[in-house]
Each structure stands twice: as C-alpha cells, then as structure tokens.
PDB file of N, CA and C in Angstrom:
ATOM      1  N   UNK A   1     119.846 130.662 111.308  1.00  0.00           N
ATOM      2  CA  UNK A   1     118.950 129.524 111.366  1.00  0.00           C
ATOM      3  C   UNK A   1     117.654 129.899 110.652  1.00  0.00           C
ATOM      4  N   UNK A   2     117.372 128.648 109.692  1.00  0.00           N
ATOM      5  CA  UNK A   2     116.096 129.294 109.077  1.00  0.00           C
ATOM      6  C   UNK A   2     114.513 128.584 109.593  1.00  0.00           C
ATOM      7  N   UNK A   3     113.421 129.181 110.236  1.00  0.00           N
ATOM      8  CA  UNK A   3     112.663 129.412 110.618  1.00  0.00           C
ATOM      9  C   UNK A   3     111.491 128.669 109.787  1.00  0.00           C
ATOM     10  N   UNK A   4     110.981 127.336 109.681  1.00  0.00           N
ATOM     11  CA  UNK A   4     109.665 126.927 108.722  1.00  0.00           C
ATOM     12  C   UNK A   4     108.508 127.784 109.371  1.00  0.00           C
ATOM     13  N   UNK A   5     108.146 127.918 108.184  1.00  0.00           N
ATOM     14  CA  UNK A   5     106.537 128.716 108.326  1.00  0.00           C
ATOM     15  C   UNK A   5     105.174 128.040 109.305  1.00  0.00           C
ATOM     16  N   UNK A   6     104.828 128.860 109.298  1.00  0.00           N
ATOM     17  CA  UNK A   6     103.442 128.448 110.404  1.00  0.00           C
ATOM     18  C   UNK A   6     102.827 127.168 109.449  1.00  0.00           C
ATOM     19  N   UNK A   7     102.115 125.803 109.458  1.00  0.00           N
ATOM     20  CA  UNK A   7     101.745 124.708 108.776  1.00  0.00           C
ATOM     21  C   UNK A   7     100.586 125.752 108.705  1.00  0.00           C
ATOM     22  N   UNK A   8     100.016 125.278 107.432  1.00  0.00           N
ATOM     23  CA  UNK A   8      98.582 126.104 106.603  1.00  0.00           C
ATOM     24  C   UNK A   8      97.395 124.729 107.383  1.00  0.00           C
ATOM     25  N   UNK A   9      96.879 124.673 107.803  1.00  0.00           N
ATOM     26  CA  UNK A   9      95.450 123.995 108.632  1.00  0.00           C
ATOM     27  C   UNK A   9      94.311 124.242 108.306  1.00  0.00           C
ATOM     28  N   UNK A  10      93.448 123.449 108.154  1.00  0.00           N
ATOM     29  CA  UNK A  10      92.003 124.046 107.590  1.00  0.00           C
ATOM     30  C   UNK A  10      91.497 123.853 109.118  1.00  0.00           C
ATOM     31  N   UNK A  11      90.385 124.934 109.588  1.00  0.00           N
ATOM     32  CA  UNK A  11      89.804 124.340 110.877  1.00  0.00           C
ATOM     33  C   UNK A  11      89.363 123.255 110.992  1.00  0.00           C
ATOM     34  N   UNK A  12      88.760 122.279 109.979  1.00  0.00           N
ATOM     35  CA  UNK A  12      88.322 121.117 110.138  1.00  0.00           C
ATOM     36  C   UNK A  12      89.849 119.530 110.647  1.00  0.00           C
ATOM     37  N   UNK A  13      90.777 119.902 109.826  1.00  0.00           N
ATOM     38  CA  UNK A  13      91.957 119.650 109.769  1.00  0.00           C
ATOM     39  C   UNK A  13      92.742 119.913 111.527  1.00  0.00           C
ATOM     40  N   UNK A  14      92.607 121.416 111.825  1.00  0.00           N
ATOM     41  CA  UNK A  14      92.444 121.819 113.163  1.00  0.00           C
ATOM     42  C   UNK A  14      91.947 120.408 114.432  1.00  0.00           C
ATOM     43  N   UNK A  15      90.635 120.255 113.844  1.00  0.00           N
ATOM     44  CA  UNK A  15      89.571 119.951 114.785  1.00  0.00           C
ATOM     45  C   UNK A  15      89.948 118.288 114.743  1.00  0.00           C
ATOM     46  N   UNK A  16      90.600 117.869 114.045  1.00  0.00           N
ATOM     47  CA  UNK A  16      90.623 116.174 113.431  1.00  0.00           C
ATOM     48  C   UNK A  16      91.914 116.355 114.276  1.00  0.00           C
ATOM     49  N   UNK A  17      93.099 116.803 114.415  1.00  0.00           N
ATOM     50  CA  UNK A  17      94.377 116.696 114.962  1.00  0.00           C
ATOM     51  C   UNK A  17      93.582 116.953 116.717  1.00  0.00           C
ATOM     52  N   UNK A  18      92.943 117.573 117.219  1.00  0.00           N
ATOM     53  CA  UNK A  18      92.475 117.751 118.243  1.00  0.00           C
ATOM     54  C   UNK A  18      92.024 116.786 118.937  1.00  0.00           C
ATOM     55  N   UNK A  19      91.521 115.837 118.086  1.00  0.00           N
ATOM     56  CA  UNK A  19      90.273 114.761 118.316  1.00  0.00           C
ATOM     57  C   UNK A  19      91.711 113.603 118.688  1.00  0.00           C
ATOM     58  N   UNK A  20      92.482 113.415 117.804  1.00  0.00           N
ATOM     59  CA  UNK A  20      94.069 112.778 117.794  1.00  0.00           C
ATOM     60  C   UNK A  20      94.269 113.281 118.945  1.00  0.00           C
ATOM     61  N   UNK A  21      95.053 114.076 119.281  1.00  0.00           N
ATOM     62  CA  UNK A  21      95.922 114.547 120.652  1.00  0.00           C
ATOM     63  C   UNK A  21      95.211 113.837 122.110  1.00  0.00           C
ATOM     64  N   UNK A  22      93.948 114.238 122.065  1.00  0.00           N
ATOM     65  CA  UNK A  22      93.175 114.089 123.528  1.00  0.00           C
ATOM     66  C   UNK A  22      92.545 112.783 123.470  1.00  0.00           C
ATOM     67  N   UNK A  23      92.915 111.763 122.242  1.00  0.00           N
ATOM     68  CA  UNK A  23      92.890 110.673 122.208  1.00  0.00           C
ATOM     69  C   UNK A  23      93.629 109.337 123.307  1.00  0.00           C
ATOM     70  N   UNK A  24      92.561 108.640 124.157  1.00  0.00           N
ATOM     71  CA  UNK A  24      93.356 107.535 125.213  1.00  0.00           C
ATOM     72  C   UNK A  24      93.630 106.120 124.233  1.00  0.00           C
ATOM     73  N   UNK A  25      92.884 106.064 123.195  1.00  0.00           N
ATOM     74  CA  UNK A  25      92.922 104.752 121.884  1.00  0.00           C
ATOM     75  C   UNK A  25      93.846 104.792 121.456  1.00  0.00           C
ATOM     76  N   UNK A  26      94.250 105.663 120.751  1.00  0.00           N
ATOM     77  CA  UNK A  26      95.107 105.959 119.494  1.00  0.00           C
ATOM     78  C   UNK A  26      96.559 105.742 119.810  1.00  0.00           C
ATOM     79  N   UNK A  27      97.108 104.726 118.231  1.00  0.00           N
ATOM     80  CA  UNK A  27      98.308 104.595 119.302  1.00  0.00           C
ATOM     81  C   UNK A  27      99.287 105.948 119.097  1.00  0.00           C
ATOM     82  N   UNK A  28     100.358 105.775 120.480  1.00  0.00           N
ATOM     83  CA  UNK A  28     101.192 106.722 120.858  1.00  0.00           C
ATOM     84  C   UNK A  28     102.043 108.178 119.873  1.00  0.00           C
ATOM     85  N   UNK A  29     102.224 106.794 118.612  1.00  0.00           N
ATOM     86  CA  UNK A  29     102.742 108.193 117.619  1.00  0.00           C
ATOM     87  C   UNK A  29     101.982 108.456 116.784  1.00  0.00           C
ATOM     88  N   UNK A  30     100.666 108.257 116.612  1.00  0.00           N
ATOM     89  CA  UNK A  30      99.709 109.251 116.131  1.00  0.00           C
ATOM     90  C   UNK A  30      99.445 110.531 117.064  1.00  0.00           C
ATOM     91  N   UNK A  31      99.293 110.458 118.366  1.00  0.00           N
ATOM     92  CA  UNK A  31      99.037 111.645 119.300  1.00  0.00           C
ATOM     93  C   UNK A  31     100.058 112.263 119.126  1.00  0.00           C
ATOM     94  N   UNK A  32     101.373 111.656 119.238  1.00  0.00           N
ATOM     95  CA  UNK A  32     102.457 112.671 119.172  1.00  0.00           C
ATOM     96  C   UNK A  32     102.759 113.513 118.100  1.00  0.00           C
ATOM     97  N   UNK A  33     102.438 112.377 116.447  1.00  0.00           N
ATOM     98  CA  UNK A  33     102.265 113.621 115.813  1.00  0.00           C
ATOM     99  C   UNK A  33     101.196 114.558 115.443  1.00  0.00           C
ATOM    100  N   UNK A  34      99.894 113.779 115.596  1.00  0.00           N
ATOM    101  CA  UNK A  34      99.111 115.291 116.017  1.00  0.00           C
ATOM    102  C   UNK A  34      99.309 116.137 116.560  1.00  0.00           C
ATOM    103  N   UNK A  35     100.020 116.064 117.733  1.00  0.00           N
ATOM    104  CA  UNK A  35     100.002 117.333 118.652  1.00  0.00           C
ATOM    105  C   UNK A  35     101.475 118.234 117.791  1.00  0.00           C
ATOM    106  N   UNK A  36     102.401 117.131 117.537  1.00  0.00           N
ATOM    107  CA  UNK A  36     103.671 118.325 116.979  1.00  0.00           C
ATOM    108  C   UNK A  36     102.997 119.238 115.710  1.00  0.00           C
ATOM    109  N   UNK A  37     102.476 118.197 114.753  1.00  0.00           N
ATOM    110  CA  UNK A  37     102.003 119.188 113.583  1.00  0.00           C
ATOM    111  C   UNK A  37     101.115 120.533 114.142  1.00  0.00           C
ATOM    112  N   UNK A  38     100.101 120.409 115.094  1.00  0.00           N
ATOM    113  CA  UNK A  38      99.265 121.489 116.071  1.00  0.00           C
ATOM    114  C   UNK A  38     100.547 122.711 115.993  1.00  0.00           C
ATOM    115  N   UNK A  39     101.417 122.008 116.985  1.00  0.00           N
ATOM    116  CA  UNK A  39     102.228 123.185 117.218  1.00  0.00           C
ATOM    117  C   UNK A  39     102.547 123.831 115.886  1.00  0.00           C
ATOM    118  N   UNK A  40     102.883 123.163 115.165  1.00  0.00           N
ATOM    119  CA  UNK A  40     103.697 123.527 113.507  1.00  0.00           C
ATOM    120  C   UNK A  40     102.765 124.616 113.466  1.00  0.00           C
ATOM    121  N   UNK A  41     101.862 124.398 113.366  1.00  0.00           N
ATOM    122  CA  UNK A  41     100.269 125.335 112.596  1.00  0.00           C
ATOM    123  C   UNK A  41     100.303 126.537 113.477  1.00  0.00           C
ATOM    124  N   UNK A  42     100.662 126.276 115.268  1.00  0.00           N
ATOM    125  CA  UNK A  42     100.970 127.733 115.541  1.00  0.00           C
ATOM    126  C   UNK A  42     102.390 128.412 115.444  1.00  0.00           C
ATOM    127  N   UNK A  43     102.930 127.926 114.777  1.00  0.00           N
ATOM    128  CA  UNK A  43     104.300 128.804 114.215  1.00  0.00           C
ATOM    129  C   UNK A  43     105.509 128.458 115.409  1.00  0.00           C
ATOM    130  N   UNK A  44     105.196 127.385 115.847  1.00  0.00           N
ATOM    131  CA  UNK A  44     106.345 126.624 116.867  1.00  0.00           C
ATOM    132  C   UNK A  44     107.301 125.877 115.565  1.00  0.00           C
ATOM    133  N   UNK A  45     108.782 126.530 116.241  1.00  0.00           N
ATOM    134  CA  UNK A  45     109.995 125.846 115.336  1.00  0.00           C
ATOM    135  C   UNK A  45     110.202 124.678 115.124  1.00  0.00           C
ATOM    136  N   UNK A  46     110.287 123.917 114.710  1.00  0.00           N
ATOM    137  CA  UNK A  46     110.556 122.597 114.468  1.00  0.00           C
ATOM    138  C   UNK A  46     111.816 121.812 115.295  1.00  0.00           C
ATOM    139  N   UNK A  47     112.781 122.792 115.852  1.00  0.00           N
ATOM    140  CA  UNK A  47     113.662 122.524 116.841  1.00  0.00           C
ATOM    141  C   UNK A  47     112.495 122.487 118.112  1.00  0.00           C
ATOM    142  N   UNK A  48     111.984 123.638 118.630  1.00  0.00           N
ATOM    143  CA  UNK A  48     110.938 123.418 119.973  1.00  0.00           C
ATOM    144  C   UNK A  48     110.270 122.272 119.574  1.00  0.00           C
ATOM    145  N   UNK A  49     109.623 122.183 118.696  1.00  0.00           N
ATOM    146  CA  UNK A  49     108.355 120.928 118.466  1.00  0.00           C
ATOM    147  C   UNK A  49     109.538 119.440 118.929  1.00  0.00           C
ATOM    148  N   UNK A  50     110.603 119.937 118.511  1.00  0.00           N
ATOM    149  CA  UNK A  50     110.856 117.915 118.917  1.00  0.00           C
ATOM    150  C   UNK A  50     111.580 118.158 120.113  1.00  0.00           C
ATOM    151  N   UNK A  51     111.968 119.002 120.762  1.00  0.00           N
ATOM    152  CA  UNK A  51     112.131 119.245 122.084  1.00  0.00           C
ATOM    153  C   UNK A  51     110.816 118.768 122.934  1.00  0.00           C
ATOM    154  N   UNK A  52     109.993 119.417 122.660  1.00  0.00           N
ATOM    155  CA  UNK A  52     108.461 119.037 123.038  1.00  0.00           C
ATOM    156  C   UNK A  52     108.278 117.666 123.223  1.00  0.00           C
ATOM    157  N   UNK A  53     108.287 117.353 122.382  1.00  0.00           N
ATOM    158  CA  UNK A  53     107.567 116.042 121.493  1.00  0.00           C
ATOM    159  C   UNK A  53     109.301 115.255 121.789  1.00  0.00           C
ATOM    160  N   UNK A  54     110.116 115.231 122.803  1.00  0.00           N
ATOM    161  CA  UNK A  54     111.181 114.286 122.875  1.00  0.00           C
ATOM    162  C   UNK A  54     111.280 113.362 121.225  1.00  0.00           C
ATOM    163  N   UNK A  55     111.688 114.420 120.330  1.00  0.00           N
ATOM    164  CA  UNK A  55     112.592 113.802 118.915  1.00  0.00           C
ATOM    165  C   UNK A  55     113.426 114.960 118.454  1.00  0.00           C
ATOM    166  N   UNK A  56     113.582 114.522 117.182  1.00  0.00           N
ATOM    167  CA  UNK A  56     114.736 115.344 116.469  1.00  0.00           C
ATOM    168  C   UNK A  56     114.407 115.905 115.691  1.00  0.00           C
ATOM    169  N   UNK A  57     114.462 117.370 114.930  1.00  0.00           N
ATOM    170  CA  UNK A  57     114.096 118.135 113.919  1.00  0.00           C
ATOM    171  C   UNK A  57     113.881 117.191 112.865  1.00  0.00           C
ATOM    172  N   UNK A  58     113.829 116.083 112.530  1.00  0.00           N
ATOM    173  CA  UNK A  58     113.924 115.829 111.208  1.00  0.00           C
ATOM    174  C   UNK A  58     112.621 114.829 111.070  1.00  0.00           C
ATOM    175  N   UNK A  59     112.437 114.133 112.389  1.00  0.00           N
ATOM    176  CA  UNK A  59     110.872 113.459 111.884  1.00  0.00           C
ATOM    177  C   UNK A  59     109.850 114.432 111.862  1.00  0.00           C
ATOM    178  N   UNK A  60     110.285 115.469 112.674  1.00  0.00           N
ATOM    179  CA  UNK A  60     109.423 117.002 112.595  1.00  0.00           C
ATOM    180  C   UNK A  60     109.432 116.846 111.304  1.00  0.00           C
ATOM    181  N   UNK A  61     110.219 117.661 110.282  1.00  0.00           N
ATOM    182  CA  UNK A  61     109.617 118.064 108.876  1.00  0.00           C
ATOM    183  C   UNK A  61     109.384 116.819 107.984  1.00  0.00           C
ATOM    184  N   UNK A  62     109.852 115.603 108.453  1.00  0.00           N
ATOM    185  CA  UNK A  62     108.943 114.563 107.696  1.00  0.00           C
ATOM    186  C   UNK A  62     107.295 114.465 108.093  1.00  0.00           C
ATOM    187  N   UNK A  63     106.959 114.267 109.101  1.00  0.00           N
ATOM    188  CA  UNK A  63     105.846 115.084 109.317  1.00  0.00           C
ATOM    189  C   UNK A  63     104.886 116.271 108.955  1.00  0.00           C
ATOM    190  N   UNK A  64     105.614 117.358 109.119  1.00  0.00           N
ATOM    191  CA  UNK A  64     105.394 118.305 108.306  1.00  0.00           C
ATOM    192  C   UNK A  64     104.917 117.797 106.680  1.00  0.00           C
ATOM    193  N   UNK A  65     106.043 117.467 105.797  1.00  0.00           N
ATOM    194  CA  UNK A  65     106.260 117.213 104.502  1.00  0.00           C
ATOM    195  C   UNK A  65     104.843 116.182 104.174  1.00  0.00           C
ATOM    196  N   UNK A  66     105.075 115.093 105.194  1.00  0.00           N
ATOM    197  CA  UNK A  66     104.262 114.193 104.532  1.00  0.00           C
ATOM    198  C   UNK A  66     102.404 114.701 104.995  1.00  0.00           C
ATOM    199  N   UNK A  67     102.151 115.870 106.111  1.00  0.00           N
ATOM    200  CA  UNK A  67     100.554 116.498 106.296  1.00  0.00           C
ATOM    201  C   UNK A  67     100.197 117.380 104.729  1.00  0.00           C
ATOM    202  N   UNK A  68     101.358 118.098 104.533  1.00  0.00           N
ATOM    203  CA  UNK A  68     101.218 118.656 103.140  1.00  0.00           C
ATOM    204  C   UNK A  68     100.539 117.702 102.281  1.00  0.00           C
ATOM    205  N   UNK A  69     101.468 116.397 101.959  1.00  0.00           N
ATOM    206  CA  UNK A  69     100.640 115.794 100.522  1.00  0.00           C
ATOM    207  C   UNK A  69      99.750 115.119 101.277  1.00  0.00           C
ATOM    208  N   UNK A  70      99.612 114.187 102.048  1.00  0.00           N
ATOM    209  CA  UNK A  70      98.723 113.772 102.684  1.00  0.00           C
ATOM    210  C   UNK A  70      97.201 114.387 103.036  1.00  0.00           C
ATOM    211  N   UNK A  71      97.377 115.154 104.143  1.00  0.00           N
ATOM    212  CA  UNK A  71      96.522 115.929 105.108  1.00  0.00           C
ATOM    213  C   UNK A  71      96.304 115.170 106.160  1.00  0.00           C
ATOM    214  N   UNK A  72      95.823 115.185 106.910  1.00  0.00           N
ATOM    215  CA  UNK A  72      95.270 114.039 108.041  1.00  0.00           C
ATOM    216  C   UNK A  72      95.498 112.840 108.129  1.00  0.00           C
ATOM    217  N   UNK A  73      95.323 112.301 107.122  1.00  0.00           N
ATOM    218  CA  UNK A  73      95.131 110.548 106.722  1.00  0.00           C
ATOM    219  C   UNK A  73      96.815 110.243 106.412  1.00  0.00           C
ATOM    220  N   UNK A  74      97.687 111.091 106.311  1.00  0.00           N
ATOM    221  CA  UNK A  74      99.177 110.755 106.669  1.00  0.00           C
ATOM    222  C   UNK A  74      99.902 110.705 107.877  1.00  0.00           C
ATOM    223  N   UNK A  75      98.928 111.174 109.290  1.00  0.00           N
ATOM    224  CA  UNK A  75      99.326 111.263 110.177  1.00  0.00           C
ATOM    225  C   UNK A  75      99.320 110.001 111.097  1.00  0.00           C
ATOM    226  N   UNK A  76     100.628 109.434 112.110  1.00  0.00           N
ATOM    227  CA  UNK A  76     100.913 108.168 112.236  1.00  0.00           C
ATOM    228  C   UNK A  76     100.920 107.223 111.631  1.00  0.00           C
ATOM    229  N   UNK A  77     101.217 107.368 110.272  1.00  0.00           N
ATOM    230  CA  UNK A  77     101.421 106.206 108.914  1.00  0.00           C
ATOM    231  C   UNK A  77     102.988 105.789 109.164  1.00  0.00           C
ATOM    232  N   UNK A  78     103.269 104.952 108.673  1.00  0.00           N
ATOM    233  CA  UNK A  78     104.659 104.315 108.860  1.00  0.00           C
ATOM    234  C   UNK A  78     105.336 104.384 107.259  1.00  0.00           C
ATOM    235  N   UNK A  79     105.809 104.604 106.987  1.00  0.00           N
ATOM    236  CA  UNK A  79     106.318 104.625 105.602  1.00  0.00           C
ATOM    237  C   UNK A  79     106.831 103.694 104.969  1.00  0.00           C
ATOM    238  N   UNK A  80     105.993 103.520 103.323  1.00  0.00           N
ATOM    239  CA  UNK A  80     106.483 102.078 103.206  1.00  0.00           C
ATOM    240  C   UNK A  80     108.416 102.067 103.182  1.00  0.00           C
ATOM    241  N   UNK A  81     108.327 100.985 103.522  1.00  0.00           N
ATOM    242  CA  UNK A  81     109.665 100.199 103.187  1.00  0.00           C
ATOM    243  C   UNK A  81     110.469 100.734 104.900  1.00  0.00           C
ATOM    244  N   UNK A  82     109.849 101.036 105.694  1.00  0.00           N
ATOM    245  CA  UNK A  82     110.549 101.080 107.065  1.00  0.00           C
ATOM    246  C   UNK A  82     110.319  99.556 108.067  1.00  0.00           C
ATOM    247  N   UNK A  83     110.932 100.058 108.531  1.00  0.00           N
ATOM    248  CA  UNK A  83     110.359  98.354 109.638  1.00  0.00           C
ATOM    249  C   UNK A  83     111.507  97.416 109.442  1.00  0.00           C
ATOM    250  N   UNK A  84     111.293  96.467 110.371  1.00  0.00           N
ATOM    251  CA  UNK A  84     112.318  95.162 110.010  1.00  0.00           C
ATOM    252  C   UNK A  84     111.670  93.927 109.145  1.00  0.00           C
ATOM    253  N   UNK A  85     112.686  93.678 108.195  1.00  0.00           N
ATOM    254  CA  UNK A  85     112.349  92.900 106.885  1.00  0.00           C
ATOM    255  C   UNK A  85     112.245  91.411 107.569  1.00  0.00           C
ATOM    256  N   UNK A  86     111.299  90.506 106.924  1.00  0.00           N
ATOM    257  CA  UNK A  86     111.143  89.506 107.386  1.00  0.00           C
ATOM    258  C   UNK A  86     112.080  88.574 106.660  1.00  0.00           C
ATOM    259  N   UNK A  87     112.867  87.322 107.659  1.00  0.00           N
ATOM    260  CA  UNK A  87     113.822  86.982 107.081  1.00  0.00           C
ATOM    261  C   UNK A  87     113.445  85.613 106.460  1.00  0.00           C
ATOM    262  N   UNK A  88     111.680  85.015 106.799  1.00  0.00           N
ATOM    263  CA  UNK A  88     111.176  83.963 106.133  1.00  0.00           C
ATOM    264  C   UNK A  88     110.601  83.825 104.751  1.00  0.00           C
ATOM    265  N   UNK A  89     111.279  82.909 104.163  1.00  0.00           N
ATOM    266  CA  UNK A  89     110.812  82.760 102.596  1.00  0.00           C
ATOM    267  C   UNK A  89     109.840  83.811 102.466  1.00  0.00           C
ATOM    268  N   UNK A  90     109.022  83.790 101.073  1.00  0.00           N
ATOM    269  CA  UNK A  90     107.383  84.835 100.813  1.00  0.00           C
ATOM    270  C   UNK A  90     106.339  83.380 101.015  1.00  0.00           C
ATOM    271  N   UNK A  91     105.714  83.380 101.860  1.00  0.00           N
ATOM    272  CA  UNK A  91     104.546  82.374 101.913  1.00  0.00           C
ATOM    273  C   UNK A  91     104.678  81.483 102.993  1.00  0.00           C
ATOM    274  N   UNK A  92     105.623  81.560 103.962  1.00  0.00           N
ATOM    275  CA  UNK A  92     105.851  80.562 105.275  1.00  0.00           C
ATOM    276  C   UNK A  92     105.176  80.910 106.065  1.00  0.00           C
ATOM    277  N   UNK A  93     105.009  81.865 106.601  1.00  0.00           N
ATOM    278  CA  UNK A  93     103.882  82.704 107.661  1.00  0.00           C
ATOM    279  C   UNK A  93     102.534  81.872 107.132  1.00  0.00           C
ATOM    280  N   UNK A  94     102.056  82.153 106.110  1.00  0.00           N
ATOM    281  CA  UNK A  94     101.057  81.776 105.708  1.00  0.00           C
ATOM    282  C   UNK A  94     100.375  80.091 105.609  1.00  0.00           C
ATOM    283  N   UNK A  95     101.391  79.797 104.959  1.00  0.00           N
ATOM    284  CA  UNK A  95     101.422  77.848 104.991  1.00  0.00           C
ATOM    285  C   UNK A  95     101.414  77.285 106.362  1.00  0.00           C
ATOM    286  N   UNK A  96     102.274  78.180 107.795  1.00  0.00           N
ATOM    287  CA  UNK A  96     102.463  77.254 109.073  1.00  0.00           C
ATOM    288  C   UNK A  96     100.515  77.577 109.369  1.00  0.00           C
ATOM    289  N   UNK A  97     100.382  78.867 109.121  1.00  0.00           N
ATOM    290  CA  UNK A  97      98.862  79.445 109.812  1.00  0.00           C
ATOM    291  C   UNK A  97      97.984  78.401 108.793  1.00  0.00           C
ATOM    292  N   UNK A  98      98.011  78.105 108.121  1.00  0.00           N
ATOM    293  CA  UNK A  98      97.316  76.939 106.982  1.00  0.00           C
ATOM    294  C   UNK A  98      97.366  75.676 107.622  1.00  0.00           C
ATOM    295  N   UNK A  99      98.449  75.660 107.512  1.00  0.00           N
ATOM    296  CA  UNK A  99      98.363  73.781 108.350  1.00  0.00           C
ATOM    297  C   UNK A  99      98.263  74.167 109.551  1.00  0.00           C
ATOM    298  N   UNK A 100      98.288  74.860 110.397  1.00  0.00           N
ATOM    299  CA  UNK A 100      97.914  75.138 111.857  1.00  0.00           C
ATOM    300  C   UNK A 100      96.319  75.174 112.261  1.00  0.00           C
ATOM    301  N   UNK A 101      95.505  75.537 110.854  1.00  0.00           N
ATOM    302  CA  UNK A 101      94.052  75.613 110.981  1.00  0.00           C
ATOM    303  C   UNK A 101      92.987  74.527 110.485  1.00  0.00           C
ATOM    304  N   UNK A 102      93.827  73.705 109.391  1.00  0.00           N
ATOM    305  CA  UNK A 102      93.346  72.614 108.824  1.00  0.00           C
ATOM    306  C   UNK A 102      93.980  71.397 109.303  1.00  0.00           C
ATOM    307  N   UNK A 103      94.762  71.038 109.744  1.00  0.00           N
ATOM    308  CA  UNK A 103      95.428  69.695 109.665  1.00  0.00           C
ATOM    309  C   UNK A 103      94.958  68.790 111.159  1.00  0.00           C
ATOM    310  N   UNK A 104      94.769  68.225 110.859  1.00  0.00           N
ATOM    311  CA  UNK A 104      94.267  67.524 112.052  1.00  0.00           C
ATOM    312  C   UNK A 104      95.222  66.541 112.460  1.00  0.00           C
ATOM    313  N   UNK A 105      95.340  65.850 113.991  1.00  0.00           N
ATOM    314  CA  UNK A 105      96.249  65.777 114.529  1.00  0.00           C
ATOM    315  C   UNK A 105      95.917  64.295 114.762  1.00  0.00           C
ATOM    316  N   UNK A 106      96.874  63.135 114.989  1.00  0.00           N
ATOM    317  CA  UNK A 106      96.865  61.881 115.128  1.00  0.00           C
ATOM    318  C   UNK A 106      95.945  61.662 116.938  1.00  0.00           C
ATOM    319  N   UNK A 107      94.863  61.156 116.684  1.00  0.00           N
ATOM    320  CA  UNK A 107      93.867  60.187 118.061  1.00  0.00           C
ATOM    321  C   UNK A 107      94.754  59.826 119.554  1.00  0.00           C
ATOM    322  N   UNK A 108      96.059  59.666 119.206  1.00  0.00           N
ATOM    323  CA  UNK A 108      96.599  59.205 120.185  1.00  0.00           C
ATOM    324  C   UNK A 108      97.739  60.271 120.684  1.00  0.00           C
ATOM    325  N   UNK A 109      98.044  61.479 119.819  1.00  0.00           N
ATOM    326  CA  UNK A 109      98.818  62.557 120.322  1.00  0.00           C
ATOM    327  C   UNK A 109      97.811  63.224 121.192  1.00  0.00           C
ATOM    328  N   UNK A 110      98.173  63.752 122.803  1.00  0.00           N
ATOM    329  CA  UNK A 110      97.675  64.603 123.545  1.00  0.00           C
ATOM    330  C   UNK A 110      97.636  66.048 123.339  1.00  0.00           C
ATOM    331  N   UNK A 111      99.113  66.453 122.609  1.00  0.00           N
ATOM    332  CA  UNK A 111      99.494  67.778 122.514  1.00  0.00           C
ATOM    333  C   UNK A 111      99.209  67.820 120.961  1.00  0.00           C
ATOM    334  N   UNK A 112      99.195  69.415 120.527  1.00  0.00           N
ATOM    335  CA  UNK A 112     100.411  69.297 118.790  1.00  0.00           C
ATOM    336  C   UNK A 112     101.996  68.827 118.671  1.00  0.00           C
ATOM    337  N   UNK A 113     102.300  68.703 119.896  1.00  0.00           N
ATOM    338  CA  UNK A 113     104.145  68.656 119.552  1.00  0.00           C
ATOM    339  C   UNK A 113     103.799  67.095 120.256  1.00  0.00           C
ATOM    340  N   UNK A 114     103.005  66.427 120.482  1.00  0.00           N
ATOM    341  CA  UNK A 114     103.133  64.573 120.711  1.00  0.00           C
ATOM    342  C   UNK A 114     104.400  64.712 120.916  1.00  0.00           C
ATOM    343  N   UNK A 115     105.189  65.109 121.876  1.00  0.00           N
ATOM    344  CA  UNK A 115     106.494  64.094 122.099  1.00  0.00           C
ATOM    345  C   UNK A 115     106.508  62.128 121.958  1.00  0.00           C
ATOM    346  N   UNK A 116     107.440  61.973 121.887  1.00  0.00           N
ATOM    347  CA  UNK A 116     107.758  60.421 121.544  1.00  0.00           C
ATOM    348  C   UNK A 116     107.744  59.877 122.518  1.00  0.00           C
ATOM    349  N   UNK A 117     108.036  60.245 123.856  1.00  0.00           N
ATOM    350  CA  UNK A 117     108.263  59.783 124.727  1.00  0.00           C
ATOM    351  C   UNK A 117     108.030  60.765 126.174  1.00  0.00           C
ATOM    352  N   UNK A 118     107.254  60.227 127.554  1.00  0.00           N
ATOM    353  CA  UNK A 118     107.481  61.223 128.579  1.00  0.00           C
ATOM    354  C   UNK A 118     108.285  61.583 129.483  1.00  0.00           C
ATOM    355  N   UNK A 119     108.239  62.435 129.864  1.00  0.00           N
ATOM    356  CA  UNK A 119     109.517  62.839 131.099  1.00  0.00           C
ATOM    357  C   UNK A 119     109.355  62.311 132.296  1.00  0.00           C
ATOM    358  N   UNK A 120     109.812  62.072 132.860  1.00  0.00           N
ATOM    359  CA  UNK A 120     109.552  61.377 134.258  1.00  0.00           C
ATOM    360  C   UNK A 120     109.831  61.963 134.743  1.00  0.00           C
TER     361      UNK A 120
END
C-alpha cells in the first residue's frame, strides 16, 4: 500500500484551515474538509482521514489534489459540472421570478391563483 506524503501547509494556510474546523457558520463540508486536509498535513493516511471524516479515500485525494492548485480558496468548493442538472428550459426560473415581481394581479382576484369558483 502506498502511503501519500505529509500535505506541504504554510502556517498561515495552517491557521485559515483552523479558523474552518472550529467554525459553528460554515457549512458542514467545508469543516470536514478542513479538518481532513489538517490531518493530511500531519502525515495521516488518506485511508484514516476518511475513516475519520466518515468517507472514502478518494474525496480524500480530491481534496488533497484540488488544496495543491487551489490552496484554501478550494476548500468546500463543489466542482463545476457536479450537482443535479436542471430539467427547465435556460430562462424559466427567471421569467416565472419576472412575472412574479412585476405583474400585477386583477382588483377582484383575492389570491394569485383566483380560483374560478369557491369551495364550500
């Protein structure tokens, strides 16, 4: 089994992942990976770190990979093109929030959805 190296850390770098970890704001997988990369930097395996950190060796060295080019400012980033794709046209989100903010509504509707008729 091969062994990744201790993560190279500048103390300031140190001190910014610190500020992350003992963070009550921040959301959840920024702390988590602050604290795994921490470990990285003290020469904790990347198998222990996601034992730790309940994941799998492999968001470990994406992590890892992406503090390298990054530094700090890659930590709890989402990567483009992850997530679930939106399945509405490009511009529907936008047009309902448009007419939702401008359009004004007929004198005699009570609601926005004016039913036609009431329930008894």
């Amino acid at each position: 089994m091969v062994i990744a190296p201790a993560l190279e850390v500048s103390p300031a770098q140190r001190e910014e992942l610190g500020v992350m970890v003992r963070s009550s704001s921040l959301p959840h997988r920024r702390v988590v990976q602050a604290e795994a990369l921490l470990l990285a930097a003290d020469g904790v395996a990347n198998e222990e770190i996601a034992r730790r950190c309940s994941t799998t060796p492999d968001p470990v060295r994406r992590w890892r990979r992406r503090f390298v080019e990054e530094g700090v400012a890659g930590v709890g980033r989402i990567a483009a093109g992850r997530g679930r794709k939106s399945w509405l046209p490009a511009g529907t989100v936008a047009a309902v929030v448009d007419d939702t903010l401008h359009m004004t509504r007929r004198p005699s509707a009570r609601r926005w959805t004016a039913p036609s008729r009431r329930c008894r």
